[in-house]
Protein backbone atom coordinates (compact mmCIF):
# COMPACT_ATOMS: atom_id res chain seq x y z
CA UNK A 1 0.00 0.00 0.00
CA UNK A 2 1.32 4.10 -0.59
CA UNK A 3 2.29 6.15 1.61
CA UNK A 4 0.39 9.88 2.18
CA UNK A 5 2.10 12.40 0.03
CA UNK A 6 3.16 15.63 0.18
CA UNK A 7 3.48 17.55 -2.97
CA UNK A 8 3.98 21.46 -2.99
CA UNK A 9 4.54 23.87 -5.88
CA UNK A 10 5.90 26.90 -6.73
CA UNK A 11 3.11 29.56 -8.16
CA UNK A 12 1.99 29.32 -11.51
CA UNK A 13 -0.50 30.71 -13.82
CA UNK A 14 -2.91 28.11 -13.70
CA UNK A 15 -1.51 26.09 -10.83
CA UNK A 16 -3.45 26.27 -7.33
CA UNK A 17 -0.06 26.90 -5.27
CA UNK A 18 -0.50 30.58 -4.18
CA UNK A 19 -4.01 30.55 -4.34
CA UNK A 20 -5.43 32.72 -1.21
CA UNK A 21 -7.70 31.08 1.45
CA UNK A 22 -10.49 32.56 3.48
CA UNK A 23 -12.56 31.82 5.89
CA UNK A 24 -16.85 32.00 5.33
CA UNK A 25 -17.07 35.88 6.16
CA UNK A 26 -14.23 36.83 3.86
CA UNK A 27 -11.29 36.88 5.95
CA UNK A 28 -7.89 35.87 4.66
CA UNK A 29 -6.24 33.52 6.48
CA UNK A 30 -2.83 32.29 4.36
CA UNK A 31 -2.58 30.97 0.82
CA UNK A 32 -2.27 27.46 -0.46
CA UNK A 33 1.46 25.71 -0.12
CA UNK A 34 0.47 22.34 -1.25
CA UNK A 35 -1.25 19.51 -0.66
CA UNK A 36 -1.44 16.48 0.84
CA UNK A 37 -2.41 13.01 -1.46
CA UNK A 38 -3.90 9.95 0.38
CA UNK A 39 -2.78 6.24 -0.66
CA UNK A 40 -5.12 6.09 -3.06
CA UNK A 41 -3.86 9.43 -5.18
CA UNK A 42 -6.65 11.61 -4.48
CA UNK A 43 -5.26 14.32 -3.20
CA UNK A 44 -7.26 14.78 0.13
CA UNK A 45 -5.75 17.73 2.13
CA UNK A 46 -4.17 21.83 1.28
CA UNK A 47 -1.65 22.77 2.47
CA UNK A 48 -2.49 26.38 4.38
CA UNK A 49 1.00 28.64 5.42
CA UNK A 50 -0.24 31.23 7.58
CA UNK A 51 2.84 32.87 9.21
CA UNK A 52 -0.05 34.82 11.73
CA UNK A 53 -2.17 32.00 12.82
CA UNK A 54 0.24 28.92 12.96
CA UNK A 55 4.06 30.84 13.92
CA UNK A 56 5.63 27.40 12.24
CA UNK A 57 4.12 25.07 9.48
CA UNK A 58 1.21 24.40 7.83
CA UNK A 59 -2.27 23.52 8.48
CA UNK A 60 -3.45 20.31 6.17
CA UNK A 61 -6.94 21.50 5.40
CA UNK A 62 -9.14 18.89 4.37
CA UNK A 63 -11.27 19.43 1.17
CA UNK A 64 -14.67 18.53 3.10
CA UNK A 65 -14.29 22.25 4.65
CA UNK A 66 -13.29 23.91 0.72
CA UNK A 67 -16.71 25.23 -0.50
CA UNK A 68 -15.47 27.36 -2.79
CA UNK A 69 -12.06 27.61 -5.37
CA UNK A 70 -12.57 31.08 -7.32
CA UNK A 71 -10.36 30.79 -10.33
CA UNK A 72 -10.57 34.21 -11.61
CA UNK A 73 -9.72 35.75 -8.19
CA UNK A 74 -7.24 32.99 -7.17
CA UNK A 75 -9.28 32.57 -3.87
CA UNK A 76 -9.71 29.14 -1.88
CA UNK A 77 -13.18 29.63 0.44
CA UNK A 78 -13.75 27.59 3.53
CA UNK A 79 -16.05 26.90 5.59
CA UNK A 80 -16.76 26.46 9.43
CA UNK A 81 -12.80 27.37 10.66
CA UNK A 82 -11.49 30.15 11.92
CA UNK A 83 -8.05 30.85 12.88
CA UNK A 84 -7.89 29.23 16.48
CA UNK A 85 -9.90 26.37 15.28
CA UNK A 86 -7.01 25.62 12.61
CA UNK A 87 -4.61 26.06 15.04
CA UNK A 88 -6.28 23.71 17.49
CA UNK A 89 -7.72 20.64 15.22
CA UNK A 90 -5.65 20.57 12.20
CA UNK A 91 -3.13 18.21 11.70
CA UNK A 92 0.61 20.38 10.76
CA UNK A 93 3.33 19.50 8.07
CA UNK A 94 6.33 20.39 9.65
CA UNK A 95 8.86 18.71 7.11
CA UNK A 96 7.05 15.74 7.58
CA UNK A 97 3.89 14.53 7.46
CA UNK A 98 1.80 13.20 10.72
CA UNK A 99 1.45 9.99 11.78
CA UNK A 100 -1.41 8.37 9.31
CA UNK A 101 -4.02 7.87 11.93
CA UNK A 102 -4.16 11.58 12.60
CA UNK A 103 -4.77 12.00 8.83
CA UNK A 104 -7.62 9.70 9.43
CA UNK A 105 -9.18 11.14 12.10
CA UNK A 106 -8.51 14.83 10.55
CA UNK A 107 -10.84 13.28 7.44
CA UNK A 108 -13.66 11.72 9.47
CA UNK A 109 -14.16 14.80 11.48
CA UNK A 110 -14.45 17.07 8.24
CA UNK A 111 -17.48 17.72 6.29
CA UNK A 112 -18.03 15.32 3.09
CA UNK A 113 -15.95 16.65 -0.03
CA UNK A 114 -18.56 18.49 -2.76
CA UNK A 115 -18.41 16.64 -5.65
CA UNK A 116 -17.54 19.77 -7.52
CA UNK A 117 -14.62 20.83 -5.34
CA UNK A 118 -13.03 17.02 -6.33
CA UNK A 119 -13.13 17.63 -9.73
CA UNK A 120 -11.74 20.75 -9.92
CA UNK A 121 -9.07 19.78 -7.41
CA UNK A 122 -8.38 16.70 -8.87
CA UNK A 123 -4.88 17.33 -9.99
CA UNK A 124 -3.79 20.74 -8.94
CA UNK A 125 -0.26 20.63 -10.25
CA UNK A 126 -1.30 20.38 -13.52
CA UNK A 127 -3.73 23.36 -13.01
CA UNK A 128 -6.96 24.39 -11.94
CA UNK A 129 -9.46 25.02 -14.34
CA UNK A 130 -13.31 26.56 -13.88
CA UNK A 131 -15.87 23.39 -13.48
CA UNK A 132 -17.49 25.20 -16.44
CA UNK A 133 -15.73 27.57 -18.87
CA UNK A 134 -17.99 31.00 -20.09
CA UNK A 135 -20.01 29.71 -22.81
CA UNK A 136 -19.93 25.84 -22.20
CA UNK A 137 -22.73 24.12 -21.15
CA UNK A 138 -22.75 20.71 -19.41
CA UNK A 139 -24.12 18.12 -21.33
CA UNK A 140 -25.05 14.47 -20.36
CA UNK A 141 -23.30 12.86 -22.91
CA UNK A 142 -20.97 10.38 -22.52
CA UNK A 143 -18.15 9.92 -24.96
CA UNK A 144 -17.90 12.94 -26.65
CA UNK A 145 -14.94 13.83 -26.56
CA UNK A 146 -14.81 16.68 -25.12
CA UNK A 147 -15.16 16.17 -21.44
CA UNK A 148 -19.02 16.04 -21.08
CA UNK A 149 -18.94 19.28 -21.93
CA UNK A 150 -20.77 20.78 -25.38
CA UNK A 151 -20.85 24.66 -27.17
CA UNK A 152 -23.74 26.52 -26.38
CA UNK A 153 -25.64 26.58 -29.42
CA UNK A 154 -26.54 29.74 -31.77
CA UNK A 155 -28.56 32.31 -30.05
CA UNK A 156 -31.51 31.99 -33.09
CA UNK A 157 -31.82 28.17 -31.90
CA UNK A 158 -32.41 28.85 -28.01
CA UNK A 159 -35.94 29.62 -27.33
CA UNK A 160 -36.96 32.87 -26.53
CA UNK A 161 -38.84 34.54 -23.87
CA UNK A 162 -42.14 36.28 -25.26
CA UNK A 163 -44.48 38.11 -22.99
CA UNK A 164 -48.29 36.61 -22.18
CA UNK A 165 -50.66 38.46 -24.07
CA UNK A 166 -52.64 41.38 -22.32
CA UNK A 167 -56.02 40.64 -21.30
CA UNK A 168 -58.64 43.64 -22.11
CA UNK A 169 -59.93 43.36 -18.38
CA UNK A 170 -61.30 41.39 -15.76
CA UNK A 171 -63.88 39.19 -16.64
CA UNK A 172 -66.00 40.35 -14.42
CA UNK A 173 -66.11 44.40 -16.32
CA UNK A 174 -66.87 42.96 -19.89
């Protein structure tokens, strides 16, 4: 069986290293060092350096408390943690990463990963994309080449909004 791995990056266009993180009211609490891949490859855990809130380290965040990654602004959104909470019940990388059983227990106490958040966060070194790029629909179809995704179609085939006709009056003035 793997080992947990760390991976970190140095900051790139479209990679997620440098990405800021804050907390549900807007607050920024670090940026994004890396992350942290279970045995299985997903990865599973950020990385969070916050010289304020942690002195030494980083906080492994897991991806059950990520509600939101905002490509445009380069912004990582949590949920649910403040700073003293990450201080207190996150697990550290401090050149090495904690015993696996810590891991564990840092995953079963965090919310359940959005399926959304996975997929865009599904390999972060090779960048991080929008779930849905301007002007692409999601489509159901499988096999298409193009990711499940489909162009939206010509604006003279969408149907169009037309307004209900206007009624004379109540019924009850005729």
């Amino acid at each position: 069986m793997a080992d947990w791995l760390y991976e970190s990056a140095p900051a790139t266009p479209d990679g997620l290293a440098a990405y800021s993180v804050l907390d549900a009211v807007g607050m920024r609490l670090g940026n994004v060092d890396g992350w942290a891949r279970a045995p299985g490859g997903a990865v599973a855990f950020l990385s969070l350096g916050s010289p304020a809130a942690l002195r030494e380290g980083h906080a492994l965040v897991p991806l059950g408390y990520v509600t939101q990654v905002d490509v445009r602004r380069r912004h990582v959104r949590l949920r649910e943690l403040t700073r003293k909470a990450i201080a207190q019940r996150l697990p550290r990388y401090d050149g090495a990463l904690p015993h696996p059983e810590a891991l564990a227990a840092a995953l079963r106490e965090a919310p359940d990963v959005r399926p959304e958040i996975a997929l865009v966060l599904a390999d972060p070194a090779r960048g991080v994309r929008p779930l849905f790029p301007r002007g692409w629909d999601p489509v159901p179809e499988a096999g298409d080449g193009q990711g499940g995704l489909a162009p939206r179609p010509p604006a003279s085939a969408r149907p169009t909004w037309q307004p209900l006709a206007r009624l004379a009056g109540p019924a009850w003035e005729t």
